[in-house]
Protein backbone atom coordinates (compact mmCIF):
# COMPACT_ATOMS: atom_id res chain seq x y z
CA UNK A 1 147.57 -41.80 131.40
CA UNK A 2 145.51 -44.19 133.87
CA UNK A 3 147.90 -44.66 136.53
CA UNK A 4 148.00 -40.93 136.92
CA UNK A 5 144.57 -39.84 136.74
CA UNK A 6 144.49 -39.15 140.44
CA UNK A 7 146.74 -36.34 140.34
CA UNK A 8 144.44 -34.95 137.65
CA UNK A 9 141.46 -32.56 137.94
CA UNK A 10 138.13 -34.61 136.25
CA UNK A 11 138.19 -32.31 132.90
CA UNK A 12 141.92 -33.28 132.64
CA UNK A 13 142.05 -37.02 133.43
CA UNK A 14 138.69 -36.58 130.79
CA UNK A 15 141.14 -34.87 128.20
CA UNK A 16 144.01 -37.06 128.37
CA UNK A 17 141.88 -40.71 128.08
CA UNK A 18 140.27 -38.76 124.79
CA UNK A 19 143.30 -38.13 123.41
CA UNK A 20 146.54 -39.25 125.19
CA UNK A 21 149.60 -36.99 125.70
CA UNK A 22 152.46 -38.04 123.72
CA UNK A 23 155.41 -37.64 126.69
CA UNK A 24 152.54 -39.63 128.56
CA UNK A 25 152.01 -42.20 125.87
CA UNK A 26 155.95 -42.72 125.29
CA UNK A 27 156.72 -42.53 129.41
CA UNK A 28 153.79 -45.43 129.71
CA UNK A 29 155.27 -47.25 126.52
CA UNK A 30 158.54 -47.17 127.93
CA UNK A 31 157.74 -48.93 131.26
CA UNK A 32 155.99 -51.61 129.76
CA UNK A 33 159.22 -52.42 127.27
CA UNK A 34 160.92 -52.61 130.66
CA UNK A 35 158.46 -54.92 132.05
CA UNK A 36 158.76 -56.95 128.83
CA UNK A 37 154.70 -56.23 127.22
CA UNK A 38 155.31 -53.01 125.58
CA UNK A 39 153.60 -55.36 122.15
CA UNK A 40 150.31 -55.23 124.68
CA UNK A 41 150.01 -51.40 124.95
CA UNK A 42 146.84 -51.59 123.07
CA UNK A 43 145.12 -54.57 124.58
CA UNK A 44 142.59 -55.04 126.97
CA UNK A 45 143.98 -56.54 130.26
CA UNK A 46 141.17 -59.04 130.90
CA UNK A 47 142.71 -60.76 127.89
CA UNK A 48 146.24 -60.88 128.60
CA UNK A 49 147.63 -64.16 130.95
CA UNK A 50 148.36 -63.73 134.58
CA UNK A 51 151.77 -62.99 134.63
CA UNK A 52 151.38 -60.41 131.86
CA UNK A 53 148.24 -58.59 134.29
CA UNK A 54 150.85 -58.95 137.03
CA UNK A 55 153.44 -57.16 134.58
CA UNK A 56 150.88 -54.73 133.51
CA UNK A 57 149.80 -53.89 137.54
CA UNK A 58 153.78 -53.12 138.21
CA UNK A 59 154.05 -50.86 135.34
CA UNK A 60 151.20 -49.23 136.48
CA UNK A 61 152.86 -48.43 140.08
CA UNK A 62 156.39 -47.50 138.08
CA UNK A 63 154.28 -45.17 136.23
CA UNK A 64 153.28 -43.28 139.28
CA UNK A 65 156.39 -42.66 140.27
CA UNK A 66 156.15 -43.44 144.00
CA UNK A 67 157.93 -42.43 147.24
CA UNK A 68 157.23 -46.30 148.48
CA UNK A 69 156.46 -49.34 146.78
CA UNK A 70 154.57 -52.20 148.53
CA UNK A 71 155.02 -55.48 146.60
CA UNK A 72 152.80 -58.26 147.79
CA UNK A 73 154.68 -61.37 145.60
CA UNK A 74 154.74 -59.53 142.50
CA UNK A 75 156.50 -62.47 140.69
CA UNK A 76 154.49 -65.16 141.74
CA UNK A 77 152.82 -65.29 138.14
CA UNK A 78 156.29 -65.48 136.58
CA UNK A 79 158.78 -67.95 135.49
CA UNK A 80 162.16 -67.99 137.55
CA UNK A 81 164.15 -65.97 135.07
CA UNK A 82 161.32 -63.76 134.50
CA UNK A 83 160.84 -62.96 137.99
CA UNK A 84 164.57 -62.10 139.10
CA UNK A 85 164.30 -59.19 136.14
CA UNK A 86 161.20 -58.15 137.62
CA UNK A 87 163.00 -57.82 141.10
CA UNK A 88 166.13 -56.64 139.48
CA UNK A 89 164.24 -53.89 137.54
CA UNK A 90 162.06 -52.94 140.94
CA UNK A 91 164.92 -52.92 142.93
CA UNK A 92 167.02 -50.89 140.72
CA UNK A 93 164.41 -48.35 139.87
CA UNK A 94 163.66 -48.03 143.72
CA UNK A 95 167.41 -47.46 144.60
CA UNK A 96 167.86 -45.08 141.13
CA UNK A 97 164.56 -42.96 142.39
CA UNK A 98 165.31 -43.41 146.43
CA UNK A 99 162.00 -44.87 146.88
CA UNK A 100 161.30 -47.10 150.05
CA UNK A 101 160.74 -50.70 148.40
CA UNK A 102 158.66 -53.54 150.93
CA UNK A 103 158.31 -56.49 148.68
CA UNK A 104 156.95 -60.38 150.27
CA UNK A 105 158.81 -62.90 148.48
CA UNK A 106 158.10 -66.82 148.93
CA UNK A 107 161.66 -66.91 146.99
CA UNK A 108 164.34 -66.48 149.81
CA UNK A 109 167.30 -66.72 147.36
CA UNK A 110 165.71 -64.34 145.38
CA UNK A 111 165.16 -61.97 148.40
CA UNK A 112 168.69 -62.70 149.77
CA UNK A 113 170.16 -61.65 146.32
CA UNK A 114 168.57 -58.14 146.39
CA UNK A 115 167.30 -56.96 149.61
CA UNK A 116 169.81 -56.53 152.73
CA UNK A 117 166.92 -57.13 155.14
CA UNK A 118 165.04 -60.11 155.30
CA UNK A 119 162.09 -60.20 157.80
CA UNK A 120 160.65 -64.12 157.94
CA UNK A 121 157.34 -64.90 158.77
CA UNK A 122 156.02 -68.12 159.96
CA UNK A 123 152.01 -68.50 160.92
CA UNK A 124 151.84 -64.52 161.01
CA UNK A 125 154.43 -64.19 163.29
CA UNK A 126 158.21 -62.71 163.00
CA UNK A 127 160.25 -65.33 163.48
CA UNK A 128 163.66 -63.56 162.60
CA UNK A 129 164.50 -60.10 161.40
CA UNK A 130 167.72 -58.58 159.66
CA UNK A 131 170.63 -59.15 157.41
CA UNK A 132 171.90 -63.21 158.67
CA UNK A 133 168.62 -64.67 158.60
């Protein structure tokens, strides 16, 4: 699907937006049901709200299946509960898979609750770094 199309060759990635691959279809379906928009597998993202194009932009990395994850606020579009199963799913996946997960979070319960190291930044500068912050 899309969010592989680099690892394609051009007559491939030309192939499989023609006519999808099953396995890829149902791998793609399944991480948007995880993300909670699996009913917007069809839709255009343009006309889908903010915090279902910032669902839609972390399936998309999931999908890739990456060694590391970089997370600039990816819950800032959500609601509270919302966001902690965003986090809770990222943060599972990236301990499941072994991936190296870097997220910025404005949220510093919700960072304290899943991450063991918290670096804090105040005017672009580290202002404390590690596990008692």
């Amino acid at each position: 699907m899309m969010g592989r199309l680099g690892a394609l060759s051009f007559w491939q990635s030309l192939v499989m937006q023609l006519r999808p691959d099953k396995k890829e279809l149902a791998a793609a379906y399944a991480i948007l049901e995880r993300v909670g928009i699996a009913d917007k597998l069809f839709e255009r993202t343009d006309s889908l709200s903010g915090g279902e194009q910032q669902r839609v932009a972390l399936a998309r990395a999931l999908y890739q299946q990456p060694q590391m994850l970089l997370a600039d606020e990816p819950v800032a579009s959500l609601d509270k509960s919302r966001a902690r199963k965003i986090i809770e799913l990222l943060h599972e996946t990236a301990h499941q898979e072994n991936w190296t997960f870097v997220v910025s979070l404005h949220d510093e319960k919700l960072a304290r609750e899943f991450f063991p190291r918290i670096v804090r930044l105040e005017g672009g500068r580290i202002v404390s770094d590690g596990s008692d912050v």
